[in-house]
PDB file of N, CA and C in Angstrom:
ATOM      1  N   UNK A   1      81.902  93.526  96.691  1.00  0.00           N
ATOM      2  CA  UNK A   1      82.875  93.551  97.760  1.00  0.00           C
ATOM      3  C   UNK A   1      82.592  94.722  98.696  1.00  0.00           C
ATOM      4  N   UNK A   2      82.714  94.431  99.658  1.00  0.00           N
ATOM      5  CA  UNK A   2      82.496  95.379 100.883  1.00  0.00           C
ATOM      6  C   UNK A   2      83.795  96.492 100.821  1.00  0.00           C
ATOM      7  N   UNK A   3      83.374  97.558 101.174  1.00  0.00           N
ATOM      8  CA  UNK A   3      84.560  98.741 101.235  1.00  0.00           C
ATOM      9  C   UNK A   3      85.353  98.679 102.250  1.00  0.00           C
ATOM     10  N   UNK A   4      86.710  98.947 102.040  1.00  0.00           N
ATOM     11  CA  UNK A   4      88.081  98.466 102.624  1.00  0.00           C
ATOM     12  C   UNK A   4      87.849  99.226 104.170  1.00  0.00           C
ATOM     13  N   UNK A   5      87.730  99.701 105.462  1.00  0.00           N
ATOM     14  CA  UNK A   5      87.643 100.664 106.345  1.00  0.00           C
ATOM     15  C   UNK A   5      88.757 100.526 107.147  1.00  0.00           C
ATOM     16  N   UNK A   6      88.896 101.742 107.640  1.00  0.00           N
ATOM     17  CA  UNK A   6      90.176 102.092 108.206  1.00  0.00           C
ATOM     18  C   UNK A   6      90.396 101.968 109.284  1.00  0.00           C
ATOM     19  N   UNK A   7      89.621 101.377 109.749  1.00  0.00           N
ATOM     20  CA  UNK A   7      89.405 100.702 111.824  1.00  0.00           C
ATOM     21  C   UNK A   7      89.291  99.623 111.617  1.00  0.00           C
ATOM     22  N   UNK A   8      89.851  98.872 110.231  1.00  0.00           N
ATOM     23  CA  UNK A   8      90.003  97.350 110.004  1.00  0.00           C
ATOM     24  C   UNK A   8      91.555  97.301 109.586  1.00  0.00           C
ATOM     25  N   UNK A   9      92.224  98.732 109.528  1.00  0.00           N
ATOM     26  CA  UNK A   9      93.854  98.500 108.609  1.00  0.00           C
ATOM     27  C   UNK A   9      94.692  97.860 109.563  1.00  0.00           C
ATOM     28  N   UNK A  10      95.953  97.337 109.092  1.00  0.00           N
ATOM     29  CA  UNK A  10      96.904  96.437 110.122  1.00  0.00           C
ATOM     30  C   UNK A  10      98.018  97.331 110.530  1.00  0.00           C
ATOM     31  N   UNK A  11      97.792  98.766 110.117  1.00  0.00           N
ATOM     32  CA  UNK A  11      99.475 100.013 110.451  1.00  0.00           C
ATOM     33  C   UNK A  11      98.678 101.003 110.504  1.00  0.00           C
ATOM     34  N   UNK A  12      99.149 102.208 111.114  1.00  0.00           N
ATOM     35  CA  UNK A  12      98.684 103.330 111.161  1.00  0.00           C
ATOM     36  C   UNK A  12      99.792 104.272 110.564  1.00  0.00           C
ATOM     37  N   UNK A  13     100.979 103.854 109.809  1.00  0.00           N
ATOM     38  CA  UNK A  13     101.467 104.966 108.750  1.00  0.00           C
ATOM     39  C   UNK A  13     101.815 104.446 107.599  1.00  0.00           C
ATOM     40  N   UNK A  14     102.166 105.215 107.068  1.00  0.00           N
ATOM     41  CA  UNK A  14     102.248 104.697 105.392  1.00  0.00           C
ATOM     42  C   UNK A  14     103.450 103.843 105.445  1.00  0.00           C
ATOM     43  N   UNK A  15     103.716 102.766 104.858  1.00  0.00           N
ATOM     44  CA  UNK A  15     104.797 101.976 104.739  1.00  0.00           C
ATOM     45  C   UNK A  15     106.069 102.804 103.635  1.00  0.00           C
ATOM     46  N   UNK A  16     105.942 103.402 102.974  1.00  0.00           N
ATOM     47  CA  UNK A  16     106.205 104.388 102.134  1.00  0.00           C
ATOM     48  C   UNK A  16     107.112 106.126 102.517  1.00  0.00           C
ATOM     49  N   UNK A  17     106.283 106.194 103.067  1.00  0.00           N
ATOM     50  CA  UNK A  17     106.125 107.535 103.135  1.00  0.00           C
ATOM     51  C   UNK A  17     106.897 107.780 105.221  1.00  0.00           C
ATOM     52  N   UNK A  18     105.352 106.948 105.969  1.00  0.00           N
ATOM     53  CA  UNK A  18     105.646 106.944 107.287  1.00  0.00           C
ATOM     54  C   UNK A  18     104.557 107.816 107.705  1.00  0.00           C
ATOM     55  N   UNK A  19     103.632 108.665 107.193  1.00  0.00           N
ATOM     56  CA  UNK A  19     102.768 109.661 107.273  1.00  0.00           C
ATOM     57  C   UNK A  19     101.657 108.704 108.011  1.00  0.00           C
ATOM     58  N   UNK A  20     100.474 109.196 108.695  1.00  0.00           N
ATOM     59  CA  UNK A  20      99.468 108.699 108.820  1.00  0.00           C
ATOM     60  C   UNK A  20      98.752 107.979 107.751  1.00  0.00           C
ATOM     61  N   UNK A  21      98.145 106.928 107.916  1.00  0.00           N
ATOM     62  CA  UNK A  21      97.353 106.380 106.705  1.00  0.00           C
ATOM     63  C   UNK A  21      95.728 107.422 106.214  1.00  0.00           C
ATOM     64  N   UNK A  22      95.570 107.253 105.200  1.00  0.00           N
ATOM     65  CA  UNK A  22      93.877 107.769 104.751  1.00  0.00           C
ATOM     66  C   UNK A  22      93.052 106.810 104.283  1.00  0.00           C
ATOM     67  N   UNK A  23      91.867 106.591 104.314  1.00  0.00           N
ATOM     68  CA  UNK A  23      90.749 105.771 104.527  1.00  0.00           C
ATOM     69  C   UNK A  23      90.300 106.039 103.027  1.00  0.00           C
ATOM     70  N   UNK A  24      91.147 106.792 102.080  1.00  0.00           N
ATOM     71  CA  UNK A  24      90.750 106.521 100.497  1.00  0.00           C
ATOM     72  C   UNK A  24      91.738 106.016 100.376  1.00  0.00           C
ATOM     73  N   UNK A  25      92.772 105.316 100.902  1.00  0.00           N
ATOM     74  CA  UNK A  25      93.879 104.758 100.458  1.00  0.00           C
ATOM     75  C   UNK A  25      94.683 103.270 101.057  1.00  0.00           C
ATOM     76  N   UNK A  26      93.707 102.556 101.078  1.00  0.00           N
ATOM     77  CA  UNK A  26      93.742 100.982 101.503  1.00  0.00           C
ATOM     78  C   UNK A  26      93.629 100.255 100.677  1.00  0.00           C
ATOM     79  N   UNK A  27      94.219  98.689 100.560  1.00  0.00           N
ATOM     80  CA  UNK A  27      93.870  98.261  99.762  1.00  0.00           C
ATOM     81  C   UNK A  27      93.970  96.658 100.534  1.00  0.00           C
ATOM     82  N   UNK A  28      93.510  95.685 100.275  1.00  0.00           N
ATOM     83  CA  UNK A  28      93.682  94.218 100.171  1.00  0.00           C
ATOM     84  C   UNK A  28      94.793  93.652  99.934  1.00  0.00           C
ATOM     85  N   UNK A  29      95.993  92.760 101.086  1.00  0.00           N
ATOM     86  CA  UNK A  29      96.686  92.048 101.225  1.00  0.00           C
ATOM     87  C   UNK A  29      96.740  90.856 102.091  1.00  0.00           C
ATOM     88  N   UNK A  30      97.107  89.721 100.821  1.00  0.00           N
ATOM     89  CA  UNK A  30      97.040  88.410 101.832  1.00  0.00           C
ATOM     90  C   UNK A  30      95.318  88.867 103.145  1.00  0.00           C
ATOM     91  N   UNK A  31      94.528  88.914 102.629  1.00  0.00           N
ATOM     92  CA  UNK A  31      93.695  89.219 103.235  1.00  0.00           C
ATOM     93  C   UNK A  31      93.209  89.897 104.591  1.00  0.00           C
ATOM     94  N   UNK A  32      94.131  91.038 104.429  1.00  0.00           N
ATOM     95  CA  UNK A  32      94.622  91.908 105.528  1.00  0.00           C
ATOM     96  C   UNK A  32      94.281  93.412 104.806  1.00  0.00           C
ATOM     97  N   UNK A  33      93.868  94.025 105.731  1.00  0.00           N
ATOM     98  CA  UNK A  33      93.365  95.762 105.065  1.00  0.00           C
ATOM     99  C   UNK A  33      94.931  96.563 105.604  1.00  0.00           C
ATOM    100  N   UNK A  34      95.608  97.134 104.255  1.00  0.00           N
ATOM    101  CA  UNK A  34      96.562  97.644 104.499  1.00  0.00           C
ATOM    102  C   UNK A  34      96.986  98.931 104.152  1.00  0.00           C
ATOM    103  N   UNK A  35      96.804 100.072 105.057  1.00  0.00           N
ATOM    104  CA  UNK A  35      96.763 101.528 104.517  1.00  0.00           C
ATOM    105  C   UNK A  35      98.358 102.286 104.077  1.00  0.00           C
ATOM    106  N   UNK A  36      97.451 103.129 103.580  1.00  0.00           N
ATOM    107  CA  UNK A  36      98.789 104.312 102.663  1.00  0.00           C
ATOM    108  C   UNK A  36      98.255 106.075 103.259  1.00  0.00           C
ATOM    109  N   UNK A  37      99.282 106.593 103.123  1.00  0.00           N
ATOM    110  CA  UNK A  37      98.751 107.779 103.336  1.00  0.00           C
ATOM    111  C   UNK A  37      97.954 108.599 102.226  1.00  0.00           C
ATOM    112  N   UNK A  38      98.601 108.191 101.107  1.00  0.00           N
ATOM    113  CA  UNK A  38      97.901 108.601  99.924  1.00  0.00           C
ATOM    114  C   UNK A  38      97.006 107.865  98.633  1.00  0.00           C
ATOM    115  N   UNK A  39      96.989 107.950  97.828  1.00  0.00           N
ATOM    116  CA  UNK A  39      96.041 106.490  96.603  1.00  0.00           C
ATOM    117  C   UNK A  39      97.604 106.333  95.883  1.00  0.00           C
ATOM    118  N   UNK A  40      98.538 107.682  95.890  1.00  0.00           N
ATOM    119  CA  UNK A  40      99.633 106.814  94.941  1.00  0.00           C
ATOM    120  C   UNK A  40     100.912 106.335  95.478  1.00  0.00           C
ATOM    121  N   UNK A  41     100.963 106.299  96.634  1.00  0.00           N
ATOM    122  CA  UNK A  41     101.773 105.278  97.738  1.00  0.00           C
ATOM    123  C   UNK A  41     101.075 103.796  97.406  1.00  0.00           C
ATOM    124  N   UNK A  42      99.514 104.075  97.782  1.00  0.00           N
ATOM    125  CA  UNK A  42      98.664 102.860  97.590  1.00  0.00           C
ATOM    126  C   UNK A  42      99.471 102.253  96.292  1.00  0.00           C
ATOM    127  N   UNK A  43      99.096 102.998  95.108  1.00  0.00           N
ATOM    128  CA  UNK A  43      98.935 102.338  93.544  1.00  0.00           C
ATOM    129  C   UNK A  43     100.681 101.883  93.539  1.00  0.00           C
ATOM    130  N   UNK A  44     101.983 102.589  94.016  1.00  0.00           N
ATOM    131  CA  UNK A  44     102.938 101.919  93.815  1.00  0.00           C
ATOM    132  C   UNK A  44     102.872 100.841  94.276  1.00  0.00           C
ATOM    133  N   UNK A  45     102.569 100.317  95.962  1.00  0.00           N
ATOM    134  CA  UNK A  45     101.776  99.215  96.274  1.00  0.00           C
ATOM    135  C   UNK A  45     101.649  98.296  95.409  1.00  0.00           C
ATOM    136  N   UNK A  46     100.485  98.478  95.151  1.00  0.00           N
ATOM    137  CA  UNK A  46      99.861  97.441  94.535  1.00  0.00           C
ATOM    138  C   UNK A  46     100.547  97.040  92.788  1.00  0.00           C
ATOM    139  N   UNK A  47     101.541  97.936  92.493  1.00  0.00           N
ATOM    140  CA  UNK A  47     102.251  97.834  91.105  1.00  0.00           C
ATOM    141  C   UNK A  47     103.311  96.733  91.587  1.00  0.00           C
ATOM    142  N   UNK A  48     103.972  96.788  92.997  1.00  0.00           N
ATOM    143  CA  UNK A  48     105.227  96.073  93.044  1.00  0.00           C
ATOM    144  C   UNK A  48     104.919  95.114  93.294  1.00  0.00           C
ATOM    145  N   UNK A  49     103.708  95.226  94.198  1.00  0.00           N
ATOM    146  CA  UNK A  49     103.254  93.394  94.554  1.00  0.00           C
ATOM    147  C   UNK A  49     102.679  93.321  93.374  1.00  0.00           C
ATOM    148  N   UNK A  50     102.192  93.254  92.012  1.00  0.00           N
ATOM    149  CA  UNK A  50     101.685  92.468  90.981  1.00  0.00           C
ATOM    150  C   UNK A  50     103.073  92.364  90.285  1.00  0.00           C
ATOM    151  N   UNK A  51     104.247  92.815  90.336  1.00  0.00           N
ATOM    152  CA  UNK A  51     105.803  92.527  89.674  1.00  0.00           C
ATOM    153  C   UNK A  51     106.447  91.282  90.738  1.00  0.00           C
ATOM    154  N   UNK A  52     106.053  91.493  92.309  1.00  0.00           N
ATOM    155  CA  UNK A  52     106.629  90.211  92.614  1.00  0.00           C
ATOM    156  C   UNK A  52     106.338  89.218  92.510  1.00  0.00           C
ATOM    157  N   UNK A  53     104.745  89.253  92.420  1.00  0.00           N
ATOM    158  CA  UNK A  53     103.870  87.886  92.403  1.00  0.00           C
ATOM    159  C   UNK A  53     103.945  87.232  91.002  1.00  0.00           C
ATOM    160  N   UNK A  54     104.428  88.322  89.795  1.00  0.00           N
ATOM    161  CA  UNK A  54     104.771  87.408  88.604  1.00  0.00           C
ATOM    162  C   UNK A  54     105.917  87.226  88.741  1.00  0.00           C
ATOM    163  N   UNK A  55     106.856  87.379  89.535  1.00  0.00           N
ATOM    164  CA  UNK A  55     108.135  86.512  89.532  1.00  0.00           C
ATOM    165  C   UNK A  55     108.017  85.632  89.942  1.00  0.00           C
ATOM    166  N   UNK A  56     107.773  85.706  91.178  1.00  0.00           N
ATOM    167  CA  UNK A  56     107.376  83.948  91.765  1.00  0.00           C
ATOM    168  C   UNK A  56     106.564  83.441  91.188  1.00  0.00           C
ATOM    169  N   UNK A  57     105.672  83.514  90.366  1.00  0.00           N
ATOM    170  CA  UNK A  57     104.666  82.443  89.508  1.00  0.00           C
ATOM    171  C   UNK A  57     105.569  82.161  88.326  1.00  0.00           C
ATOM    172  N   UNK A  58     106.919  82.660  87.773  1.00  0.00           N
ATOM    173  CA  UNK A  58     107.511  82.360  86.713  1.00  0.00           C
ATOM    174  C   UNK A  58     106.924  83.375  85.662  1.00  0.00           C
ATOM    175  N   UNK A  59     106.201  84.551  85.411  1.00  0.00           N
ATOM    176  CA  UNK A  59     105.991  84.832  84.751  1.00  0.00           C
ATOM    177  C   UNK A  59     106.431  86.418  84.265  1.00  0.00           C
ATOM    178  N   UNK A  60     107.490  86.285  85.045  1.00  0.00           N
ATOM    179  CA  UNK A  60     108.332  87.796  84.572  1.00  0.00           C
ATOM    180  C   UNK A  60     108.945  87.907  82.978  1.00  0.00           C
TER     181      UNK A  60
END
């Protein structure tokens, strides 16, 4: 997989936070590059969307 870059993200602040985003801290949505200001803004991220996506699949 090609590395996530930050002149490809869809926001320029953290959804989180509100801070500027960082270019170690993007990740893959719905196939959209979506930044964080930090990796653990990122990692909550990516913890809540794998808790919603097993709800809606039934598998909570």
């Amino acid at each position: 997989m090609d590395a996530l870059k930050l002149e490809d993200c869809v926001n320029r602040t953290c959804p989180w936070s509100g801070d500027p985003v960082s270019a170690d801290s993007l990740t893959l949505y719905n196939g959209k590059v979506v930044g964080f200001c930090n990796t653990g803004c990122r990692d909550k991220f990516d913890r809540a969307r794998t808790a919603f996506d097993a709800v809606i699949a039934g598998k909570d």
